[in-house]
C-alpha atoms as a PDB file:
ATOM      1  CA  UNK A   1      68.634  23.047 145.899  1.00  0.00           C
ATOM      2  CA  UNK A   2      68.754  26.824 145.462  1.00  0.00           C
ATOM      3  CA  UNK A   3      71.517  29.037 145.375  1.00  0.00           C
ATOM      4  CA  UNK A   4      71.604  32.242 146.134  1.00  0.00           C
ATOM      5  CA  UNK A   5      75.162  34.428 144.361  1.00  0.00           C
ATOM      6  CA  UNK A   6      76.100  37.238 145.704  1.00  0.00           C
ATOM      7  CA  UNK A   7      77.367  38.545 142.286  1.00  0.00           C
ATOM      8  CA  UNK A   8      80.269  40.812 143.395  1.00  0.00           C
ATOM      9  CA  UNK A   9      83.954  39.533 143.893  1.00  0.00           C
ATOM     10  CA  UNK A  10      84.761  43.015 146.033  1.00  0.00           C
ATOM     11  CA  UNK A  11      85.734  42.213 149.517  1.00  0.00           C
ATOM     12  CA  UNK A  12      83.445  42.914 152.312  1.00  0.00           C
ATOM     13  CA  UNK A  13      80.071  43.828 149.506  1.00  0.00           C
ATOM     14  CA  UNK A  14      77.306  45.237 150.883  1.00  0.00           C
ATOM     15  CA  UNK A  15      75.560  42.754 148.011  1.00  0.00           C
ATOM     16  CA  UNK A  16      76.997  39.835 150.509  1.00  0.00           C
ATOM     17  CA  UNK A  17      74.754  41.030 152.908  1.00  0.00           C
ATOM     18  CA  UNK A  18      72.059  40.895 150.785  1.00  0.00           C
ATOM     19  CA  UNK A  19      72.363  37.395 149.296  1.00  0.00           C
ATOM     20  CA  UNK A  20      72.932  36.279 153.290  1.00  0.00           C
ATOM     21  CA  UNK A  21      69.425  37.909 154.055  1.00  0.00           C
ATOM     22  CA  UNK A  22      67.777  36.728 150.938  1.00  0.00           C
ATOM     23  CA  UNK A  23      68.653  33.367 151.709  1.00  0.00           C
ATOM     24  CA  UNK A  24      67.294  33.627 155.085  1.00  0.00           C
ATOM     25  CA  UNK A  25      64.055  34.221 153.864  1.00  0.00           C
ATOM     26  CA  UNK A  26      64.346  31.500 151.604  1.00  0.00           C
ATOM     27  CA  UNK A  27      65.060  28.928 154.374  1.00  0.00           C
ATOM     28  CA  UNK A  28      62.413  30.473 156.488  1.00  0.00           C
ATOM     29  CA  UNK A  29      59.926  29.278 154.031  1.00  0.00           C
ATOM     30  CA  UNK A  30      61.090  26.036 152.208  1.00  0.00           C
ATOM     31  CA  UNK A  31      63.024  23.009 153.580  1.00  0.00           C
ATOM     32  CA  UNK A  32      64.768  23.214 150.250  1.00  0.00           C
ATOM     33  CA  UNK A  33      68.862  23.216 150.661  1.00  0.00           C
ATOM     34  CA  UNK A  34      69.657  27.059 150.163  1.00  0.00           C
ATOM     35  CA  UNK A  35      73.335  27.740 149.507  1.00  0.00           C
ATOM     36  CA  UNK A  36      75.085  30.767 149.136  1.00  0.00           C
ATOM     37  CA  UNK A  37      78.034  31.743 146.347  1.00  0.00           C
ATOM     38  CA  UNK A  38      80.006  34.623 147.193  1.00  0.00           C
ATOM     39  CA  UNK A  39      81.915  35.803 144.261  1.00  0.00           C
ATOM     40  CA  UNK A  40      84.511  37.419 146.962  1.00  0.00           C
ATOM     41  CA  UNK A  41      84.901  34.382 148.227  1.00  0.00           C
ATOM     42  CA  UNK A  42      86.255  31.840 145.627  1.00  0.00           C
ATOM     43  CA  UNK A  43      89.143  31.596 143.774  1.00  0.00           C
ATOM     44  CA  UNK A  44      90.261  33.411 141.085  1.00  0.00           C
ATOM     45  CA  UNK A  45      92.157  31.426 139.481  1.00  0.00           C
ATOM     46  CA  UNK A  46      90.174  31.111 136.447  1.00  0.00           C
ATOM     47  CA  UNK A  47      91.155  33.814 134.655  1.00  0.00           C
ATOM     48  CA  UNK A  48      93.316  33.223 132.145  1.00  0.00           C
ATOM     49  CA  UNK A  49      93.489  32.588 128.097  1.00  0.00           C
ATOM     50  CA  UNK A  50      92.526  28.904 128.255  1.00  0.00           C
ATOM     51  CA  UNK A  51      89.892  29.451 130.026  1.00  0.00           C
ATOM     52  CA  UNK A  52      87.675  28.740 127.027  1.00  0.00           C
ATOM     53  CA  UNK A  53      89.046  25.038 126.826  1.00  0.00           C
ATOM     54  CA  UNK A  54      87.325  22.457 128.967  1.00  0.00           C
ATOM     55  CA  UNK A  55      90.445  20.473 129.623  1.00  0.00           C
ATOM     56  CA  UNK A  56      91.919  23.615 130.898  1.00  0.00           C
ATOM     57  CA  UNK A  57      89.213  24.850 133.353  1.00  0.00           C
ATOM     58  CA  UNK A  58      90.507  25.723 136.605  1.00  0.00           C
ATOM     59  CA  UNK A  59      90.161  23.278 139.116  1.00  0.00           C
ATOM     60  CA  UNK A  60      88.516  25.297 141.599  1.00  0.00           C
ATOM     61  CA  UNK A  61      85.509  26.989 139.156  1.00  0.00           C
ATOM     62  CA  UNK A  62      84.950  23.370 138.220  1.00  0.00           C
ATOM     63  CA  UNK A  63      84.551  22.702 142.305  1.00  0.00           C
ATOM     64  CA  UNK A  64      82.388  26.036 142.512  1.00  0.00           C
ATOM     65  CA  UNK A  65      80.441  24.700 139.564  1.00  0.00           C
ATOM     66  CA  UNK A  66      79.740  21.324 140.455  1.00  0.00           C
ATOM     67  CA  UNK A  67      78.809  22.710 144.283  1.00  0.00           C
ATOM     68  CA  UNK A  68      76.591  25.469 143.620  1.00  0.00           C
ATOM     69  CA  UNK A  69      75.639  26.171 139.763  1.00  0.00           C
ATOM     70  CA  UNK A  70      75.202  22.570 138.554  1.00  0.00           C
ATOM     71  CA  UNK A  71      73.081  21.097 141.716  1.00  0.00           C
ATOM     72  CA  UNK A  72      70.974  24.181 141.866  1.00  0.00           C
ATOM     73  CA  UNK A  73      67.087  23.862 140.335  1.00  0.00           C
ATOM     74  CA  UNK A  74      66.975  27.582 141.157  1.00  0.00           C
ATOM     75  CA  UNK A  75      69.558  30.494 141.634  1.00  0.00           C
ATOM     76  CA  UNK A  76      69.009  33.979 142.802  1.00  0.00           C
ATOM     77  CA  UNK A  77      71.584  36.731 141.321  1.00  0.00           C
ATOM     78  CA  UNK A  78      71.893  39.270 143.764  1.00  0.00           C
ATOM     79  CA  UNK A  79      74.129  41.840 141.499  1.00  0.00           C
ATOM     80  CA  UNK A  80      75.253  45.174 142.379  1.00  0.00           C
ATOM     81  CA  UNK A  81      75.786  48.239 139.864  1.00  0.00           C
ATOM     82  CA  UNK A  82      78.849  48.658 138.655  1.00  0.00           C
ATOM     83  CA  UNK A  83      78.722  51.566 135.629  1.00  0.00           C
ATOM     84  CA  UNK A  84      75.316  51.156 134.755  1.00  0.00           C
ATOM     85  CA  UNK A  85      75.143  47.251 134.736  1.00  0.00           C
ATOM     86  CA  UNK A  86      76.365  44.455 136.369  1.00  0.00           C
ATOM     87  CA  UNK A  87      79.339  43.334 138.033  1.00  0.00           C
ATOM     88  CA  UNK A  88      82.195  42.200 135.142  1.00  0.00           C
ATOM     89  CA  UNK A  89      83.546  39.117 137.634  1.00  0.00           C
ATOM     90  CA  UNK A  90      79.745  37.658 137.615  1.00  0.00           C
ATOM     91  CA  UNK A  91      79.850  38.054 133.726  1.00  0.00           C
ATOM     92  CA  UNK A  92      83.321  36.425 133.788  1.00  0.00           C
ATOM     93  CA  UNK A  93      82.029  34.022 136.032  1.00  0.00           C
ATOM     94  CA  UNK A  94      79.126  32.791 133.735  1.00  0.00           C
ATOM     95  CA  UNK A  95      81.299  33.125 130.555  1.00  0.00           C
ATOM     96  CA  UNK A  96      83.510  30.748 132.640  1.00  0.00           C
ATOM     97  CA  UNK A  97      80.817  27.796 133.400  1.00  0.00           C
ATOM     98  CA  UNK A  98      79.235  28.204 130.458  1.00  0.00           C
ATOM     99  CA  UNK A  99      82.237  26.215 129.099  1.00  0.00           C
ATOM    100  CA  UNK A 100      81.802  23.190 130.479  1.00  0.00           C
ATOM    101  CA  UNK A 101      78.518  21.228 131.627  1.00  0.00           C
ATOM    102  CA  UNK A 102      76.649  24.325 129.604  1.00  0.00           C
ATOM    103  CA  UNK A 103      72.960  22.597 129.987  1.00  0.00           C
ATOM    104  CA  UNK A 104      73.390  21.233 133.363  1.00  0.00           C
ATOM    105  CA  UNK A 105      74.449  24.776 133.978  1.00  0.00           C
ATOM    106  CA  UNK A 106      71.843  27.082 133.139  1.00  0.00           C
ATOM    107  CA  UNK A 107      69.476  25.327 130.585  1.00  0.00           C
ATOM    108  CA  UNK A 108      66.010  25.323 131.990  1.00  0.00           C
ATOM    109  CA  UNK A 109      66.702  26.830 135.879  1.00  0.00           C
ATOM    110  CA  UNK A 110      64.847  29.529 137.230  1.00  0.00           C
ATOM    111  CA  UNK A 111      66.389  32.722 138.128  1.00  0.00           C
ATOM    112  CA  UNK A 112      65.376  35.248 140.229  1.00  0.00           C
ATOM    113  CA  UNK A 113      67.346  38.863 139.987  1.00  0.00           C
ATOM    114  CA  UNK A 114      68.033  41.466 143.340  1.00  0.00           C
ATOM    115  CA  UNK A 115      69.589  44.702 142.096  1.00  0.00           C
ATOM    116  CA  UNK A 116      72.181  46.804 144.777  1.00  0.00           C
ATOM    117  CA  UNK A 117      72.462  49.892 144.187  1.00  0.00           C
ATOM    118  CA  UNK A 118      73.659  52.846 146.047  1.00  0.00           C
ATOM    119  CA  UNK A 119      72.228  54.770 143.516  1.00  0.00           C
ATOM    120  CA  UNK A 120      67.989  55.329 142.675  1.00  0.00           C
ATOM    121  CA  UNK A 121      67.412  52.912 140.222  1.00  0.00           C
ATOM    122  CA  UNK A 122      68.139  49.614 142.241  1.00  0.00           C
ATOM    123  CA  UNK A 123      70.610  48.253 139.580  1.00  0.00           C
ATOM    124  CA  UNK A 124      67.710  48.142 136.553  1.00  0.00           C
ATOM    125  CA  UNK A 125      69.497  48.610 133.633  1.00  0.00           C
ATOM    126  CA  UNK A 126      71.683  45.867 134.858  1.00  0.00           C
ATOM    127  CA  UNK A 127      69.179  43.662 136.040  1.00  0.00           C
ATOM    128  CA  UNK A 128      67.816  43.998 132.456  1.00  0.00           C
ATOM    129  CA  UNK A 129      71.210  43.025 130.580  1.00  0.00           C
ATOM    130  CA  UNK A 130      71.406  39.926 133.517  1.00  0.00           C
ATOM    131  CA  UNK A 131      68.435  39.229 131.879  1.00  0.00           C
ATOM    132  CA  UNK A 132      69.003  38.977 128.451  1.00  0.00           C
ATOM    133  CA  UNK A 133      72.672  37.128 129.172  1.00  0.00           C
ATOM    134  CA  UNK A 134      70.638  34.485 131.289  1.00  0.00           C
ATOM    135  CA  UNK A 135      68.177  33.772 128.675  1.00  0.00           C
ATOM    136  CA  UNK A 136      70.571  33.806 126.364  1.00  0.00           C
ATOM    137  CA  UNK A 137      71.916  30.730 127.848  1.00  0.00           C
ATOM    138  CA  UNK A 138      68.172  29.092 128.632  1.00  0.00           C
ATOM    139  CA  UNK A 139      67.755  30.500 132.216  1.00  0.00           C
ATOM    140  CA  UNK A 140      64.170  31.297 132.739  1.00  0.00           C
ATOM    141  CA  UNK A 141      64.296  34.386 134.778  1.00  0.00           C
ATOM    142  CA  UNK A 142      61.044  35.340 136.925  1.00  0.00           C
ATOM    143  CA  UNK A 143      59.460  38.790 135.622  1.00  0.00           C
ATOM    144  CA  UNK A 144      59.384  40.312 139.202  1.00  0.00           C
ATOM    145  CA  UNK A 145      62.825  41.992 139.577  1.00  0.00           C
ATOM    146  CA  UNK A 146      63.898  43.120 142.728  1.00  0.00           C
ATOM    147  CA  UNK A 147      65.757  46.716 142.957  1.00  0.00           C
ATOM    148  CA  UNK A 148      66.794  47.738 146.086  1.00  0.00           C
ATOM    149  CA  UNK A 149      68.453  51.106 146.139  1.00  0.00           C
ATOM    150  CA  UNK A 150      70.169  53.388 148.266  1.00  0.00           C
ATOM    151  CA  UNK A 151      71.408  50.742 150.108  1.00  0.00           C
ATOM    152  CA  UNK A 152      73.704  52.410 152.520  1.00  0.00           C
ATOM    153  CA  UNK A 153      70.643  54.023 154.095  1.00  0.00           C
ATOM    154  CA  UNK A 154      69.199  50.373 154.676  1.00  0.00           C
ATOM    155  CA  UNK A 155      71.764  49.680 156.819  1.00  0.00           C
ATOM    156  CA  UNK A 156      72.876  49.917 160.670  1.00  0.00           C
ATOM    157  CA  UNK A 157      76.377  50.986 162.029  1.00  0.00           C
ATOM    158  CA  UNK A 158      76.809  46.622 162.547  1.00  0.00           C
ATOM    159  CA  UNK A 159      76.013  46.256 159.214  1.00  0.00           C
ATOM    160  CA  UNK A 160      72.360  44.762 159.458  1.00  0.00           C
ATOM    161  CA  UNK A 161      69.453  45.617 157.259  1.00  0.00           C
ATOM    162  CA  UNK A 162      66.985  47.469 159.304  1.00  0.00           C
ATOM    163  CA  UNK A 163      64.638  49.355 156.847  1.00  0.00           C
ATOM    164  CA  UNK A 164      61.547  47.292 157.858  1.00  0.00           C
ATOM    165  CA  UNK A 165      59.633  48.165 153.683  1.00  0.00           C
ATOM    166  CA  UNK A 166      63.285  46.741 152.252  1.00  0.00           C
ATOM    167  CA  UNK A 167      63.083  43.544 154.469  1.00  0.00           C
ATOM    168  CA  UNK A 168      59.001  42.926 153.989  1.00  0.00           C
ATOM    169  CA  UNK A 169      59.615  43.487 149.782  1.00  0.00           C
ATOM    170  CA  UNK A 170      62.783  41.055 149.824  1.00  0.00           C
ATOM    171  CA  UNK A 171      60.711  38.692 151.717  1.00  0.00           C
ATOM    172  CA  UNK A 172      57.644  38.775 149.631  1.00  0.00           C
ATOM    173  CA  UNK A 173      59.778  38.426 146.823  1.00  0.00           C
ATOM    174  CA  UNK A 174      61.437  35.266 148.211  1.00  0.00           C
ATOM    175  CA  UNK A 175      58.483  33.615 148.396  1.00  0.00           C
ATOM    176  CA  UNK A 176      57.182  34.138 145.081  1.00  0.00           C
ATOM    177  CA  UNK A 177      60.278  32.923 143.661  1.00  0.00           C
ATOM    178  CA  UNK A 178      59.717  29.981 145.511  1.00  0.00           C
ATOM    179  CA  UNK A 179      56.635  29.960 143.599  1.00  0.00           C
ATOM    180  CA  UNK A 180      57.660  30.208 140.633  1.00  0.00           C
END
């Protein structure tokens, strides 16, 4: 199984749209189960000063966990910029599985990273700390990083990705991950 997270708990993301079209392309070229994790979309309940103690995990991150992080051989991080980096919920998200199930987790997947940006860069300087946080925790993360930026102009007035170079990259790009 892959997932695909759209790394962004902000309502409505333009990264959404991006881990939706990722993961077409993925299922366009493997039978593979592709799933996608919206940050946006799950609870938040996990937030809180136990969160650190196994017995007191949330009952729905341990549901998102065992869904979509655990079953997963692969996972895409689609992650937008937020002040130079990436998204603090995704980081709170990982720092949040990482306390139970660790290995089953993240030891030994592959990763692949799409950057959102609105800016030029494409989200690289926080593709490159997703990076080091995912190794960190034994995530092998493919070299070929995927910045997208200036997203807004990528877009149509229904909210579809139209730029024909951004679609043919993030398609290419899906199927060397799948490589990988």
């Amino acid at each position: 199984m892959i997932t695909v997270l759209s790394g962004s708990n902000r309502k409505g993301s333009e990264t959404l749209r991006f881990a939706h079209q990722y993961a077409d392309f993925l299922r366009k070229h493997t039978d593979q189960e592709v799933k996608v994790l919206a940050l946006e979309e799950i609870p938040h309940d996990y937030f809180f000063p136990e969160m650190y103690s196994s017995k007191r995990q949330a009952d729905s991150l341990r549901a998102v966990q065992d869904e979509f992080m655990i079953p997963a051989e692969k996972i895409v991080y689609v992650t937008s910029e937020y002040n130079g980096g990436f998204n603090g919920a995704l980081k709170l998200f990982l720092d949040a599985c990482s306390v139970r199930e660790y290995s089953a987790t993240f030891k030994g997947k592959k990763a692949a990273l799409v950057g959102v940006a609105s800016g030029r860069a494409g989200n690289l300087r926080g593709m490159e700390h997703m990076t080091g946080v995912l190794n960190h925790v034994g995530t092998i993360v493919m070299p070929n990083k995927l910045p997208i930026s200036r997203i807004e102009e990528l877009i149509d007035d229904q909210g579809d990705i139209v730029d024909t170079a951004t679609l043919s990259v993030m398609e290419k790009h899906a199927v060397e991950f799948l490589e990988f």
